[in-house]
Protein backbone atom coordinates (compact mmCIF):
# COMPACT_ATOMS: atom_id res chain seq x y z
CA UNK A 1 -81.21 -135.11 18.49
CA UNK A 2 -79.88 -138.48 18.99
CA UNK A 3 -81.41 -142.02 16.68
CA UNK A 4 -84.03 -143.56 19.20
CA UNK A 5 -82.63 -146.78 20.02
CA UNK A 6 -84.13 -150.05 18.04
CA UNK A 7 -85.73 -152.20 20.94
CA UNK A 8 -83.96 -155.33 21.43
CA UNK A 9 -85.62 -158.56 20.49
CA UNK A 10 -86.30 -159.81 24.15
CA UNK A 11 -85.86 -163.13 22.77
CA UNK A 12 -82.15 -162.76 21.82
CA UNK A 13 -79.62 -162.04 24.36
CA UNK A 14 -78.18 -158.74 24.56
CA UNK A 15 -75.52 -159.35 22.51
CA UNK A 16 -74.33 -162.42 19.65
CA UNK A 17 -70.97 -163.12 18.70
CA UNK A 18 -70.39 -160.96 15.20
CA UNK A 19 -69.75 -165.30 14.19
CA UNK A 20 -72.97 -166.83 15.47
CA UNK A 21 -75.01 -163.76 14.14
CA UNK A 22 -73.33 -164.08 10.37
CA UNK A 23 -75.14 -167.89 10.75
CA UNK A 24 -77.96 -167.72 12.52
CA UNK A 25 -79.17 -163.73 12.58
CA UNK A 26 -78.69 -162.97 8.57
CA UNK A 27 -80.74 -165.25 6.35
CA UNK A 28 -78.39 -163.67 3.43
CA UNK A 29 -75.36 -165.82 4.17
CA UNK A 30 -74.25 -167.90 1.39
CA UNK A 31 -74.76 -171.31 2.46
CA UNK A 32 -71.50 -172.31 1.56
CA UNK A 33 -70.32 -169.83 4.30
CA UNK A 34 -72.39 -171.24 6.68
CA UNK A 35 -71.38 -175.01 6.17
CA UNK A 36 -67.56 -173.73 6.73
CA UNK A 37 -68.47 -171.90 9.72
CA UNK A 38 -69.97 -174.83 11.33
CA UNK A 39 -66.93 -177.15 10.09
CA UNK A 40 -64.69 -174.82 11.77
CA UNK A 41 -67.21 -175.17 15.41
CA UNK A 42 -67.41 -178.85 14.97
CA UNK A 43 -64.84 -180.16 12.88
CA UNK A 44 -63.66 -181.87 16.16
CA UNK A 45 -66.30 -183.37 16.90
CA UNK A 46 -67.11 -184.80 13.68
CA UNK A 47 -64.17 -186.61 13.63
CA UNK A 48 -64.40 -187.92 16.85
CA UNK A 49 -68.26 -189.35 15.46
CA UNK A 50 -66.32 -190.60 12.50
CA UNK A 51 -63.64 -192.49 14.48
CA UNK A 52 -65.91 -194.55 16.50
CA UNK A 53 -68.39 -195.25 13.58
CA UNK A 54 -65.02 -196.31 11.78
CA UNK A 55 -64.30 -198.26 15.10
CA UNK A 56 -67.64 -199.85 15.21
CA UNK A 57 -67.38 -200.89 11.68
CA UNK A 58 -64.35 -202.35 12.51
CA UNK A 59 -65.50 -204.21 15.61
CA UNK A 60 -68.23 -206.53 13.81
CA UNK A 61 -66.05 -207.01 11.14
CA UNK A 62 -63.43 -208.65 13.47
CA UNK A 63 -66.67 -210.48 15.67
CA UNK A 64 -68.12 -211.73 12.58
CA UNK A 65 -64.54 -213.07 11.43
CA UNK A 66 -63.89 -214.25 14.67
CA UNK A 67 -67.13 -216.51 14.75
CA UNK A 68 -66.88 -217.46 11.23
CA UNK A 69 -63.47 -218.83 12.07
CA UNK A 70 -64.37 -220.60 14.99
CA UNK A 71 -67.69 -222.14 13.50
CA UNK A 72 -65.34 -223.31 10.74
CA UNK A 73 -62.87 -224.87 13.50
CA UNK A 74 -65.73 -226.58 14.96
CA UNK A 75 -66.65 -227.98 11.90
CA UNK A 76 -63.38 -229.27 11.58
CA UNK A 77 -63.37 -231.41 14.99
CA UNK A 78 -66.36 -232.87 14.32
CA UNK A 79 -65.81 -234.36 10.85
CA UNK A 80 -62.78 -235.42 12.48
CA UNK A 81 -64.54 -237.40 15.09
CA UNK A 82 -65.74 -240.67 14.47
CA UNK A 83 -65.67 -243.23 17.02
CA UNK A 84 -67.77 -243.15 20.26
CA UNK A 85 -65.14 -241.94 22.40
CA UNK A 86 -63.94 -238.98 20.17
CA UNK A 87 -67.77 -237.99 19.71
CA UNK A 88 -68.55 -237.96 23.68
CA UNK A 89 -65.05 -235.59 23.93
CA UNK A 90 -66.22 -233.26 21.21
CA UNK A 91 -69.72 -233.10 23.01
CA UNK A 92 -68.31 -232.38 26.13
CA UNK A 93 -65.54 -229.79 24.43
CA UNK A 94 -68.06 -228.11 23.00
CA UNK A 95 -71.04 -227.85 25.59
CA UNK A 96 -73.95 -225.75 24.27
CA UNK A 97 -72.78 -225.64 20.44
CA UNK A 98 -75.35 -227.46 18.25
CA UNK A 99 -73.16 -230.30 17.01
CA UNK A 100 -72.29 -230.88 20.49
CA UNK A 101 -76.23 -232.64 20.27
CA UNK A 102 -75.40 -234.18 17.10
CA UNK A 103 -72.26 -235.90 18.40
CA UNK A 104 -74.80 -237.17 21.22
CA UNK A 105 -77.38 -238.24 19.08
CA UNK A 106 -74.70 -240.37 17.07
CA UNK A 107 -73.39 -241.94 20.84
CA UNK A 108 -77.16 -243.07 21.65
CA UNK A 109 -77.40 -244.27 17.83
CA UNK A 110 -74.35 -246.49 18.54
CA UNK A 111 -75.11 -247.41 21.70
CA UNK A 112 -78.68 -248.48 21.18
CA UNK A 113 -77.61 -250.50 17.76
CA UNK A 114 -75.04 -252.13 20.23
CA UNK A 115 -77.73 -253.22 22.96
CA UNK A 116 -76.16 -251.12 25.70
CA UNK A 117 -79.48 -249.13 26.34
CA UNK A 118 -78.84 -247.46 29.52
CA UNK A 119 -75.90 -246.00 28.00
CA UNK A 120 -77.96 -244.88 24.78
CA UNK A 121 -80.74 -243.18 27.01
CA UNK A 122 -78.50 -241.04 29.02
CA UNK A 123 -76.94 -240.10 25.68
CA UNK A 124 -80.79 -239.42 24.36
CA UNK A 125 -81.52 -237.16 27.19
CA UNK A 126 -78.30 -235.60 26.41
CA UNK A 127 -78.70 -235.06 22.81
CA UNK A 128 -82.56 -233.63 23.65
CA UNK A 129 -80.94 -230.69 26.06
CA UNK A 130 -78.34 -229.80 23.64
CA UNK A 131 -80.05 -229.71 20.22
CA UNK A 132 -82.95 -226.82 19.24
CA UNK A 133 -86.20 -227.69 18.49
CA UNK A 134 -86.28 -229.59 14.98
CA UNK A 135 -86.54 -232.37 13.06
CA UNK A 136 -83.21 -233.97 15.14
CA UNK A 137 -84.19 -232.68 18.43
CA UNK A 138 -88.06 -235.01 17.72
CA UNK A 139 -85.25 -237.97 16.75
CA UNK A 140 -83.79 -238.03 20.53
CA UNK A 141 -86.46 -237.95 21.71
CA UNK A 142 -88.40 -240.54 19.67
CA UNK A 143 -84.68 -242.63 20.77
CA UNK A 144 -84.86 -241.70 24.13
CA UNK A 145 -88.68 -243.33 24.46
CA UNK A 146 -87.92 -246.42 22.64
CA UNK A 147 -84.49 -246.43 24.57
CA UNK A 148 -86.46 -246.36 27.69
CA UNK A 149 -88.81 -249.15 26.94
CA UNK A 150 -86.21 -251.47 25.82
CA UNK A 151 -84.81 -251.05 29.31
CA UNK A 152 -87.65 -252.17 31.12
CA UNK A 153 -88.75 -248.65 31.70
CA UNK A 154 -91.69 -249.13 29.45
CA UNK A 155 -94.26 -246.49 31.23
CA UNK A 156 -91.81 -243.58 31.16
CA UNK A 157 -91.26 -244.99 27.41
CA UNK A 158 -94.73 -245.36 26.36
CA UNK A 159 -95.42 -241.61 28.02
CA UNK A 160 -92.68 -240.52 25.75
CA UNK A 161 -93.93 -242.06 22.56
CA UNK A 162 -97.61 -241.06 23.67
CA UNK A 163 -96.59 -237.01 23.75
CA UNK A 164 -94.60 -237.18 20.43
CA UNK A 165 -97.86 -239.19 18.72
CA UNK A 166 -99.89 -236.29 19.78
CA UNK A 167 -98.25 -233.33 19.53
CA UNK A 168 -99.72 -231.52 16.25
CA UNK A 169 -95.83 -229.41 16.03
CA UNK A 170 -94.06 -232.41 15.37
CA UNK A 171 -93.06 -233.62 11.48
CA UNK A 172 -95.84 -236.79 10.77
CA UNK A 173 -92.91 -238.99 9.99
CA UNK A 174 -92.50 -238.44 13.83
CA UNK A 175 -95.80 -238.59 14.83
CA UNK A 176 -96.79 -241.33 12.53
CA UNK A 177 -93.51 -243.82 14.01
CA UNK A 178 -94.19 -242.92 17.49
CA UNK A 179 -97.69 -244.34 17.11
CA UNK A 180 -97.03 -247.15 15.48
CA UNK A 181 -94.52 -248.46 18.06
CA UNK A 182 -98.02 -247.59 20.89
CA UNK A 183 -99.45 -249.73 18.72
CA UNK A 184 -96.96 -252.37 18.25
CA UNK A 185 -96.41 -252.11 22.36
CA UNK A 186 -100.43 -252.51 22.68
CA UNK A 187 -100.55 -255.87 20.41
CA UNK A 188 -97.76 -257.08 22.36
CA UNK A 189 -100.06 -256.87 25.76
CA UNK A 190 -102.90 -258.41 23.60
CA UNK A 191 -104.52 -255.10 24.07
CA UNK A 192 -106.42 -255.39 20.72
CA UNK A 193 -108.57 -251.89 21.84
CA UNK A 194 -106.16 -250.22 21.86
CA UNK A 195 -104.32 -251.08 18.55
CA UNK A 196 -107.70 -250.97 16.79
CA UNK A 197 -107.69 -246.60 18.30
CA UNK A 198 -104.04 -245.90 16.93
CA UNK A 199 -104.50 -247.36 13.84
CA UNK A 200 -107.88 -244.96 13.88
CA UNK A 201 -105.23 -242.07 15.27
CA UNK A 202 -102.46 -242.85 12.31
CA UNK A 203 -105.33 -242.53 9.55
CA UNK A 204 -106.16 -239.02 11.24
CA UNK A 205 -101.93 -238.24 10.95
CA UNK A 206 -100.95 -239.57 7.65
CA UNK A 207 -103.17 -242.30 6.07
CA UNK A 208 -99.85 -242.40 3.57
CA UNK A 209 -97.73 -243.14 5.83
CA UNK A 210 -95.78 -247.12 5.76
CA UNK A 211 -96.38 -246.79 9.80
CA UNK A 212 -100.07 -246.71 9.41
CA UNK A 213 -100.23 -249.60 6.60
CA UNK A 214 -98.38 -251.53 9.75
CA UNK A 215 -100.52 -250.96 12.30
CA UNK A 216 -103.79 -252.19 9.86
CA UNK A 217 -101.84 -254.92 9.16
CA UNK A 218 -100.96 -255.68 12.82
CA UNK A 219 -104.21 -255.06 13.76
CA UNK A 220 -105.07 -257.94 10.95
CA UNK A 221 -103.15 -260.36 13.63
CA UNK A 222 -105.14 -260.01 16.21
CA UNK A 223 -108.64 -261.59 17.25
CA UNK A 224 -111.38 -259.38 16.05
CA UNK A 225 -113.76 -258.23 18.94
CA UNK A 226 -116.72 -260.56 19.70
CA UNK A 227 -120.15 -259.30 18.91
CA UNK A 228 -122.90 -259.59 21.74
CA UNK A 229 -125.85 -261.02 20.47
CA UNK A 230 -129.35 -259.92 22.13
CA UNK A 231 -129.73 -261.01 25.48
CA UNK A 232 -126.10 -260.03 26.15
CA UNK A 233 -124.57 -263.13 24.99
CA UNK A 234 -121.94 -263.63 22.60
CA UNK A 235 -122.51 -264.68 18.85
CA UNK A 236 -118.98 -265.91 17.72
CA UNK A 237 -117.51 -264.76 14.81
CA UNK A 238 -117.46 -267.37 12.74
CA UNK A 239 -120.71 -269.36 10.83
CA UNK A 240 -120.79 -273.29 12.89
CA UNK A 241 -119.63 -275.56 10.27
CA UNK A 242 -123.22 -277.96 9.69
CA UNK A 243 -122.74 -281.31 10.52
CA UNK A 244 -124.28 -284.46 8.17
């Protein structure tokens, strides 16, 4: 009588490779045979994985050589530039690099220690698209506002000082010269009010700071506001000297 038949797993097909079965159907095999009966199924492909990891290795290597080199050439033009003209050619060379807004802030530097002011705002405004946020981007713009009002544009100046003074991001030393010059720009209308406030403001900042010692003391220069006596009249300031 012939064996009965074992019933085939209905989860297997019907029939394995005698290879695949060695590896996957007999938990006995060594493990070392299974590891070289794998690198003999995918031995290609392995080294095709390890080529392009090797190639991608390889690839930011060269990038990161590439930009080190050229942040190192750019480095090299810059120091190299020193009068106006060689600055505004490196700026415009180098569009969108940081020291491209350097170069620009040192133009409007010049230009505003020279008295040509238009020329030193449109190098401001410059400097203030090209540089990041920062300490030197606050600078241009703290130029650019005093730029402005040294031009005659004083309320697109003043509006420029007023929105450095109060933004709570900016460094004090920013904050605190930007409100002083409000306050210097206020005395020179006679606009005693409004000194007497920004000094207030520049205690609230940095009561450390020179800039707010020089807006008490500017606010010294200035008449002191009358007091109304009752009835609505005004009692002056000052005791009548009494007469013999």
């Amino acid at each position: 009588m012939p064996d009965s038949a074992t019933p085939s797993d209905p989860k297997l097909p019907a029939t394995v490779p005698a290879q695949d079965a060695a590896v996957t159907l007999d938990p006995a095999t060594p493990f070392e045979d299974g590891l070289r009966l794998f690198w003999e199924r995918n031995r290609n492909a392995v080294y095709v994985l390890c080529a392009l990891v090797f190639l991608g290795i390889l690839a930011k290597g060269g990038w990161d050589y590439w930009e080190a080199q050229k942040a190192a050439q750019v480095g090299a033009e810059y120091a190299a530039a020193t009068s106006p003209e060689q600055l505004k050619r490196f700026a415009a060379d180098h569009a969108g690099e940081p020291l491209a807004g350097v170069a620009e802030l040192r133009v409007a530097d010049t230009a505003y220690a020279a008295g040509k002011l238009a020329d030193a705002a449109t190098a401001y405004q410059q400097a203030v698209t090209a540089l990041p946020a920062g300490p030197l981007a606050a600078r241009a713009k703290l130029g650019l506002a005093m730029a402005e009002v040294q031009s005659g544009r004083t309320g697109e100046g003043e509006a420029g000082l007023r929105q450095l003074a109060t933004d709570p991001v900016q460094l004090k030393a920013v904050r605190t010269e930007a409100a002083y010059q409000l306050a210097s720009l206020a005395a020179t209308a006679g606009r005693a009010d409004e000194v007497r406030k920004l000094a207030e403001q520049l205690v609230q900042i940095d009561p450390s700071s020179p800039w707010t010692q020089r807006a008490f003391e500017l606010q010294s220069t200035l008449p002191a506001p009358a007091t109304p006596a009752v009835g609505g009249s005004l009692l002056p300031t000052t005791a009548p000297v009494a007469s013999h």
